[in-house]
Protein backbone atom coordinates (compact mmCIF):
# COMPACT_ATOMS: atom_id res chain seq x y z
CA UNK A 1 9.09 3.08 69.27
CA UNK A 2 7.86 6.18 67.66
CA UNK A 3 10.95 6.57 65.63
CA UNK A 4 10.77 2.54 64.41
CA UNK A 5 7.03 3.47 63.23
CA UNK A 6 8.29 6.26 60.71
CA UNK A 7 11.69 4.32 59.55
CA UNK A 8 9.45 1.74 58.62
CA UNK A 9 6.60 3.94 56.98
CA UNK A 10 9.83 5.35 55.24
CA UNK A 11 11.24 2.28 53.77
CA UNK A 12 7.55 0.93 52.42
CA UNK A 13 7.13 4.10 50.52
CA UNK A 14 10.50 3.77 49.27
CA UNK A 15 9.81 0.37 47.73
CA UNK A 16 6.77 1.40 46.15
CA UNK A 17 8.49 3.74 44.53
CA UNK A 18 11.15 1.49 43.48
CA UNK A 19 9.03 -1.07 42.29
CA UNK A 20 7.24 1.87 40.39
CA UNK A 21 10.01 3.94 38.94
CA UNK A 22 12.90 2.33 39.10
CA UNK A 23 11.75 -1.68 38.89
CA UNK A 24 13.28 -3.67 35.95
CA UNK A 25 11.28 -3.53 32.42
CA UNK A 26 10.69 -6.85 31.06
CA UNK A 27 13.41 -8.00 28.63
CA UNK A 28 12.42 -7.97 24.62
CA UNK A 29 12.27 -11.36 24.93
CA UNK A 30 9.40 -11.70 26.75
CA UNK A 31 7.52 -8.96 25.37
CA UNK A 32 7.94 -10.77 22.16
CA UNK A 33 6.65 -13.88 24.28
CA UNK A 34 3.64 -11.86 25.32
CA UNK A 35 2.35 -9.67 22.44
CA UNK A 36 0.10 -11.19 20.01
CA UNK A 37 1.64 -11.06 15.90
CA UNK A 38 0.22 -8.38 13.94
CA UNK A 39 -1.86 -8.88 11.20
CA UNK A 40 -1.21 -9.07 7.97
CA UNK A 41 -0.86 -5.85 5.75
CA UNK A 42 -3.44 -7.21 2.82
CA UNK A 43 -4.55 -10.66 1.92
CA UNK A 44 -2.52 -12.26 -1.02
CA UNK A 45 -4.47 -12.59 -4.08
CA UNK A 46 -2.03 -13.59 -6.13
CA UNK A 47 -2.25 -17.09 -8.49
CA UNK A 48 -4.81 -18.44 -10.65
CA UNK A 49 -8.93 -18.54 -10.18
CA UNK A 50 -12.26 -19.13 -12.10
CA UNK A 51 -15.18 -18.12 -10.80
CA UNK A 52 -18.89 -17.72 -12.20
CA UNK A 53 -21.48 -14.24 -12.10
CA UNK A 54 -24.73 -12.82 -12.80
CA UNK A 55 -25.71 -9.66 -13.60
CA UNK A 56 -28.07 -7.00 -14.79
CA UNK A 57 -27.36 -5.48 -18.85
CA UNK A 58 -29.15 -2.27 -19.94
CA UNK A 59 -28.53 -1.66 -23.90
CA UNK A 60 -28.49 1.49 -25.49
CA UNK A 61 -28.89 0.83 -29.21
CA UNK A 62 -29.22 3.95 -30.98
CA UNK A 63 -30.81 3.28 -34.75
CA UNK A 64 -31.25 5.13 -37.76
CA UNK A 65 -33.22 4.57 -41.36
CA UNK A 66 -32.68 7.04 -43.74
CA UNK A 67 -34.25 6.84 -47.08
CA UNK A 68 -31.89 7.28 -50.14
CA UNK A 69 -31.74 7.04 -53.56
CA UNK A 70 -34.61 7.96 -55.98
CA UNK A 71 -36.53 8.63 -52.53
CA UNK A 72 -33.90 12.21 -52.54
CA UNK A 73 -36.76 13.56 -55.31
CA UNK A 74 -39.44 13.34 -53.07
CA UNK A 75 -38.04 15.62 -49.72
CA UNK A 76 -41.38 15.32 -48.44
CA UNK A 77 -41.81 11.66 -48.00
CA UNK A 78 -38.08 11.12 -47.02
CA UNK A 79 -38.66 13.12 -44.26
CA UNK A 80 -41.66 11.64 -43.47
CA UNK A 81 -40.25 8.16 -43.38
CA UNK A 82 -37.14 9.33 -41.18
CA UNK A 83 -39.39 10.71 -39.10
CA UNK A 84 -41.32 7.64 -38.70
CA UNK A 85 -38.49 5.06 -37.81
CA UNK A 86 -37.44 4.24 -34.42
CA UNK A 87 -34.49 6.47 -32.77
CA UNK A 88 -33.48 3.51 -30.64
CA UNK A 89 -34.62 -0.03 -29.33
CA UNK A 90 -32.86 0.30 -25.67
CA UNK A 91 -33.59 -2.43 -24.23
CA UNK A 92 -32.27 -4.49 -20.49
CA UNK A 93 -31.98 -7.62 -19.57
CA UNK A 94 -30.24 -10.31 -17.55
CA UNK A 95 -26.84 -12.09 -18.22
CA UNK A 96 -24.86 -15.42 -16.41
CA UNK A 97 -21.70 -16.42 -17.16
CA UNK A 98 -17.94 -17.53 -16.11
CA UNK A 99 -14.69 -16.07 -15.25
CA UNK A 100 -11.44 -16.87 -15.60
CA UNK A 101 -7.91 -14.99 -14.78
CA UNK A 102 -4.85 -14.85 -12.93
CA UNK A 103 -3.23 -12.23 -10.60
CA UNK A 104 0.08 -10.86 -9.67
CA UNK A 105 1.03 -9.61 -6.60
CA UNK A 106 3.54 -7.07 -5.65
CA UNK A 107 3.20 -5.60 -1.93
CA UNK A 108 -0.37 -4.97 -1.43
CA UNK A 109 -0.84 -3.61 -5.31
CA UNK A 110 -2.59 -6.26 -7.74
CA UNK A 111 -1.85 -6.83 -10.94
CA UNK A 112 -3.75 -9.58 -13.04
CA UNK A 113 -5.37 -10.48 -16.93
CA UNK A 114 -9.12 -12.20 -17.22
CA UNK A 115 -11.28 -13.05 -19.32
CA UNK A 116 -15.04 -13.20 -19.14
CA UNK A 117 -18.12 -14.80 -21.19
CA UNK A 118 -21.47 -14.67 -20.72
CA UNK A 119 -24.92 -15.56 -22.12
CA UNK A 120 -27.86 -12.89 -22.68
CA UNK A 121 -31.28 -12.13 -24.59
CA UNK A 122 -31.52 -8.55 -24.83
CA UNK A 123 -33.86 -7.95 -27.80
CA UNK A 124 -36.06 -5.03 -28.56
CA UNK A 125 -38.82 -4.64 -32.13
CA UNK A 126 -40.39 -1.84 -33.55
CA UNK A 127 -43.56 -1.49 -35.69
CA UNK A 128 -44.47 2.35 -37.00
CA UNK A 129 -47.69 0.98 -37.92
CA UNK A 130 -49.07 2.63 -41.16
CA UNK A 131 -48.26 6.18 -41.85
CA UNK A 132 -49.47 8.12 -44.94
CA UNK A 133 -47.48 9.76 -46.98
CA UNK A 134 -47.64 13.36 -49.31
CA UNK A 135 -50.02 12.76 -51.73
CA UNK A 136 -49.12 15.48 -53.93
CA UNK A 137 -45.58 13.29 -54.86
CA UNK A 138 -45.87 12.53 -59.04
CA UNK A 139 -43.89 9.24 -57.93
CA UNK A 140 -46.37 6.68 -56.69
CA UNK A 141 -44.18 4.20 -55.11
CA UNK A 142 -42.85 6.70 -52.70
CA UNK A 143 -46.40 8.11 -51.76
CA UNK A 144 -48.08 4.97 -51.32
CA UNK A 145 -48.49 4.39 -47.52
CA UNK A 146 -46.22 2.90 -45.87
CA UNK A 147 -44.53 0.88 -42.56
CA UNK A 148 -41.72 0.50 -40.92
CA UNK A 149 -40.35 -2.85 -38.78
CA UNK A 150 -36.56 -2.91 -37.50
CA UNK A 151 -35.06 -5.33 -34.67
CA UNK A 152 -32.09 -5.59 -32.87
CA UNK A 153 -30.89 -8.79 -31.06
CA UNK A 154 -27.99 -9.64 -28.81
CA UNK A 155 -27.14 -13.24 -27.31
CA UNK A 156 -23.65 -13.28 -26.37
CA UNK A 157 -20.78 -11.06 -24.34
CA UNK A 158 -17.19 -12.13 -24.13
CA UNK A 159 -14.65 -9.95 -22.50
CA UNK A 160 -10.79 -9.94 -22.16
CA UNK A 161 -8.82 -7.30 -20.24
CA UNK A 162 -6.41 -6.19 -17.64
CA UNK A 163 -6.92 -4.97 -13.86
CA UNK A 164 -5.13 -2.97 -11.06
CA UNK A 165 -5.89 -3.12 -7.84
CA UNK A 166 -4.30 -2.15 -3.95
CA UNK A 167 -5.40 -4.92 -1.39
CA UNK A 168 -6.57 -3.15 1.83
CA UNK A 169 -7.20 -6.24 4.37
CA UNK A 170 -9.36 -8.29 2.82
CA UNK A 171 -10.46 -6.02 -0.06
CA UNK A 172 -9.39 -5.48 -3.62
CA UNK A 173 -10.75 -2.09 -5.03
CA UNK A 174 -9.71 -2.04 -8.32
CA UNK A 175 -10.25 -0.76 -12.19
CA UNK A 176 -10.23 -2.79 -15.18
CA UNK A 177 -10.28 -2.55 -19.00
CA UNK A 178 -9.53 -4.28 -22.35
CA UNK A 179 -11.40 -5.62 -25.58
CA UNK A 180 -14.76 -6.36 -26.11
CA UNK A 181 -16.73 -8.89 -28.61
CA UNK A 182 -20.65 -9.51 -28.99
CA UNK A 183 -23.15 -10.70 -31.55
CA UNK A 184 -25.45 -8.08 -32.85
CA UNK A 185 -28.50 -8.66 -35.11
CA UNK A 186 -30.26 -5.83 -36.53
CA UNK A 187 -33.00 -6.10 -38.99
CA UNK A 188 -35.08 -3.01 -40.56
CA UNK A 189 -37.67 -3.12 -43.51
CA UNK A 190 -39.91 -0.57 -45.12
CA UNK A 191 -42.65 -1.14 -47.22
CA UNK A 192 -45.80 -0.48 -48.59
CA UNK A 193 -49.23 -1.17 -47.50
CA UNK A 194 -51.39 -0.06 -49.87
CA UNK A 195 -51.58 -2.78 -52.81
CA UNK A 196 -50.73 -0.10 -56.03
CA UNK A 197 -47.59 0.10 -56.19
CA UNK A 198 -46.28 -2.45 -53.61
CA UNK A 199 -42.70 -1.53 -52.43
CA UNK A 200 -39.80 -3.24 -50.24
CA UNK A 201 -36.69 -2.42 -48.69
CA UNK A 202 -34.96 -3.98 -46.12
CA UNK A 203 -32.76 -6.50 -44.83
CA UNK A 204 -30.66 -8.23 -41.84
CA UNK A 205 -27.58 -7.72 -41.00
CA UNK A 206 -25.79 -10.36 -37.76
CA UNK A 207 -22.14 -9.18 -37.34
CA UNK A 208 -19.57 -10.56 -34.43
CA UNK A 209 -18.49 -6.76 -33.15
CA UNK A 210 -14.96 -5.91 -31.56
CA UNK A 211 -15.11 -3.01 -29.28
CA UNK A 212 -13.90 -2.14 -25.88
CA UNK A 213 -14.94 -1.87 -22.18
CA UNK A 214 -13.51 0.04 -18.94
CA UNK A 215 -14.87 -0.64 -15.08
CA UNK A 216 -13.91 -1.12 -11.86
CA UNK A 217 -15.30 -3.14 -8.93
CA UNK A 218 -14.83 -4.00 -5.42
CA UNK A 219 -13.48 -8.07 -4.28
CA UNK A 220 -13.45 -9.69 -0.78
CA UNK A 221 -11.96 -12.72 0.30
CA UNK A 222 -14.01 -14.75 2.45
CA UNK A 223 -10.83 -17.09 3.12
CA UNK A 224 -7.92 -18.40 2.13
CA UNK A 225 -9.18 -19.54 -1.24
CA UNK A 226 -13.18 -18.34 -1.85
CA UNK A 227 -14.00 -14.70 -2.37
CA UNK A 228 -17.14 -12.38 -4.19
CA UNK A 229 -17.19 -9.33 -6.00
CA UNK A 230 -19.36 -6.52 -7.10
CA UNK A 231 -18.55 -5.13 -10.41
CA UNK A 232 -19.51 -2.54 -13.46
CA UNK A 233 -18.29 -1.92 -16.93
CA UNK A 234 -19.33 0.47 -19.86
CA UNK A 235 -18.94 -1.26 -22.73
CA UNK A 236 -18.80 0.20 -26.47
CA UNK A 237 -19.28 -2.53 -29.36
CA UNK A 238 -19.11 -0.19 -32.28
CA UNK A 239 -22.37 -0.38 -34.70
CA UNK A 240 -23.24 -1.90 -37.88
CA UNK A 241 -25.14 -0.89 -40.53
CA UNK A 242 -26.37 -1.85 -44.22
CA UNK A 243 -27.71 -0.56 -47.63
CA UNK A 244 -30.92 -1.90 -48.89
CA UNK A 245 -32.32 -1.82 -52.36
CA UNK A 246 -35.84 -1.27 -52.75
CA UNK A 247 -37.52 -3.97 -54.79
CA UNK A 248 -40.68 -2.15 -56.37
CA UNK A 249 -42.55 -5.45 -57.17
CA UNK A 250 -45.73 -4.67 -59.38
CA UNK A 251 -45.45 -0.87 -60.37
CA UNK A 252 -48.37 1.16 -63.21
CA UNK A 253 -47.32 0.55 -66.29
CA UNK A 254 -45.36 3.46 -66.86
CA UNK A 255 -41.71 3.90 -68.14
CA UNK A 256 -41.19 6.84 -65.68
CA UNK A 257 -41.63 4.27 -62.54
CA UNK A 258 -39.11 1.85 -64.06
CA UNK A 259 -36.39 4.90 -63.80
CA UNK A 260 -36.71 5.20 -59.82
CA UNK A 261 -34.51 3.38 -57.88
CA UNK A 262 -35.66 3.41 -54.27
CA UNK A 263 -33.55 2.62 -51.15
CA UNK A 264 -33.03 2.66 -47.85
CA UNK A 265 -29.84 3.05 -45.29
CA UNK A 266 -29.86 1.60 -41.98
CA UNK A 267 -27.73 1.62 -39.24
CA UNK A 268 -26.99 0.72 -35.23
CA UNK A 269 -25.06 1.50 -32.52
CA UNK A 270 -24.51 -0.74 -29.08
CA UNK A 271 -23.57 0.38 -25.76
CA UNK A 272 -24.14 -1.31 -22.75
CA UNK A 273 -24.10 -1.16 -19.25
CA UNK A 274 -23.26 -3.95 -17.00
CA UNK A 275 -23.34 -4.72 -13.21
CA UNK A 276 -22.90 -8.39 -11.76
CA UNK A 277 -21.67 -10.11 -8.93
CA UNK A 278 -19.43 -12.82 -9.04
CA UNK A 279 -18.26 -16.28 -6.68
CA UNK A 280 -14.70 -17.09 -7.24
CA UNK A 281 -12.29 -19.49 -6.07
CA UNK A 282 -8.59 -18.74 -5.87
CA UNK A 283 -6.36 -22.17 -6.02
């Protein structure tokens, strides 16, 4: 009886151990049955989408007014009205507009083209007030007191570029850059405030600028055909810039005055900094 006991203690372990060690693996077949797919690499953003974005827009407009001609006599007061004029008019503001573009796909790298435009009012004025000027200068056009307005203006952005990305999941980090165009308005005048000798230069000059921009931004998909984005560019549109003739109006009658020919030389520059976020649908 004893010996029955161990011979079958002997041939349970021995099973076990089969069924442990030496059992039969399931066949490929079912562990295909049984394991779930994997997931997909990165999400395919490849095709054609529009979209629409808002955004923040801080402008750095750098300005100068230098005065030239006949004022080159009179050191003194040319430095004085340089020194007077605004170095800038930054300004910030808001900006909405709409997106359109198209993306390649090779892998998980994305390539694509889009274009962007969008509506703004950054402006930004400057009055000097009245400043006085050396009164030991012979000429009395250019000591006469004077002031100084200038005014810059922007309503419109429009971009067109190229960007590069590498899809992780459902993310797009990428980098983008191309050409730039904006309006820019920019208006400077000095003149005289004192009555003897009244004195004007100035004008306005609205120009349609070409420049470029460079960025990058981060894009999610939020399904198979809706995703956002967070995005920033630098943007350089160049500068423009104008000569103004001074018109001396009613001078003392004297024939030295009517020799002077006073004038001025503006110019400005626009950067700008951009950050928006964006709703697009992929079709």
């Amino acid at each position: 009886m004893k010996q029955l006991t161990c011979l079958t203690i002997a041939c349970a372990s021995l099973a076990l151990a089969f069924t442990a060690f030496g059992g039969p693996e399931p066949s490929g077949k079912e562990m295909k049955q049984v394991a779930p797919p994997p997931p997909p690499e990165c999400y395919d953003w490849s095709g054609f989408y529009i979209g629409a974005y808002g955004g923040y827009k801080k402008a750095v407009v750098d300005t100068d007014l230098d005065a030239t001609g006949d004022f080159d006599f009179f050191p003194i007061n040319q430095g004085t009205i340089h020194d007077h004029a605004a170095s800038n008019l930054d300004t910030d503001g808001g900006e909405i507009g709409g997106v359109i573009g198209w993306n390649f796909q090779s892998g998980c790298w994305v390539f694509g083209i889009e274009g962007t435009g969008g509506y703004m009012f950054l402006r930004d004025s400057f009055d000097s007030g009245t400043f006085f000027m050396d009164p030991s200068s012979h000429a009395e056009i250019a000591a006469t007191d004077k002031s100084i307005q200038q005014a810059f203006r922007q309503t419109w952005l429009a971009t067109a570029g190229g960007r590069i990305g590498y899809s992780i999941g459902n993310w797009l980090p990428y980098v983008t850059g191309g050409a730039a165009f904006g309006d820019v308005t920019y208006e400077a005048r000095l003149h005289n405030v004192s009555p003897d000798g009244p004195y004007l230069s100035g004008d306005r000059k609205d120009d349609t600028n070409v420049g470029w921009f460079v960025g990058g931004g981060m894009q999610y998909a939020l399904g198979a055909h809706w995703a956002i984005r967070a995005q920033y560019e630098f943007i350089d549109l160049g500068s423009v810039s104008f000569d103004s003739p001074g018109s001396p109006g009613r001078v003392p009658p004297s024939p030295v005055f009517d020799e002077f020919f006073f004038s001025t030389h503006n110019r400005a520059e626009l950067r700008e900094h951009n950050v928006s976020l964006a709703l697009m649908f992929k079709f």
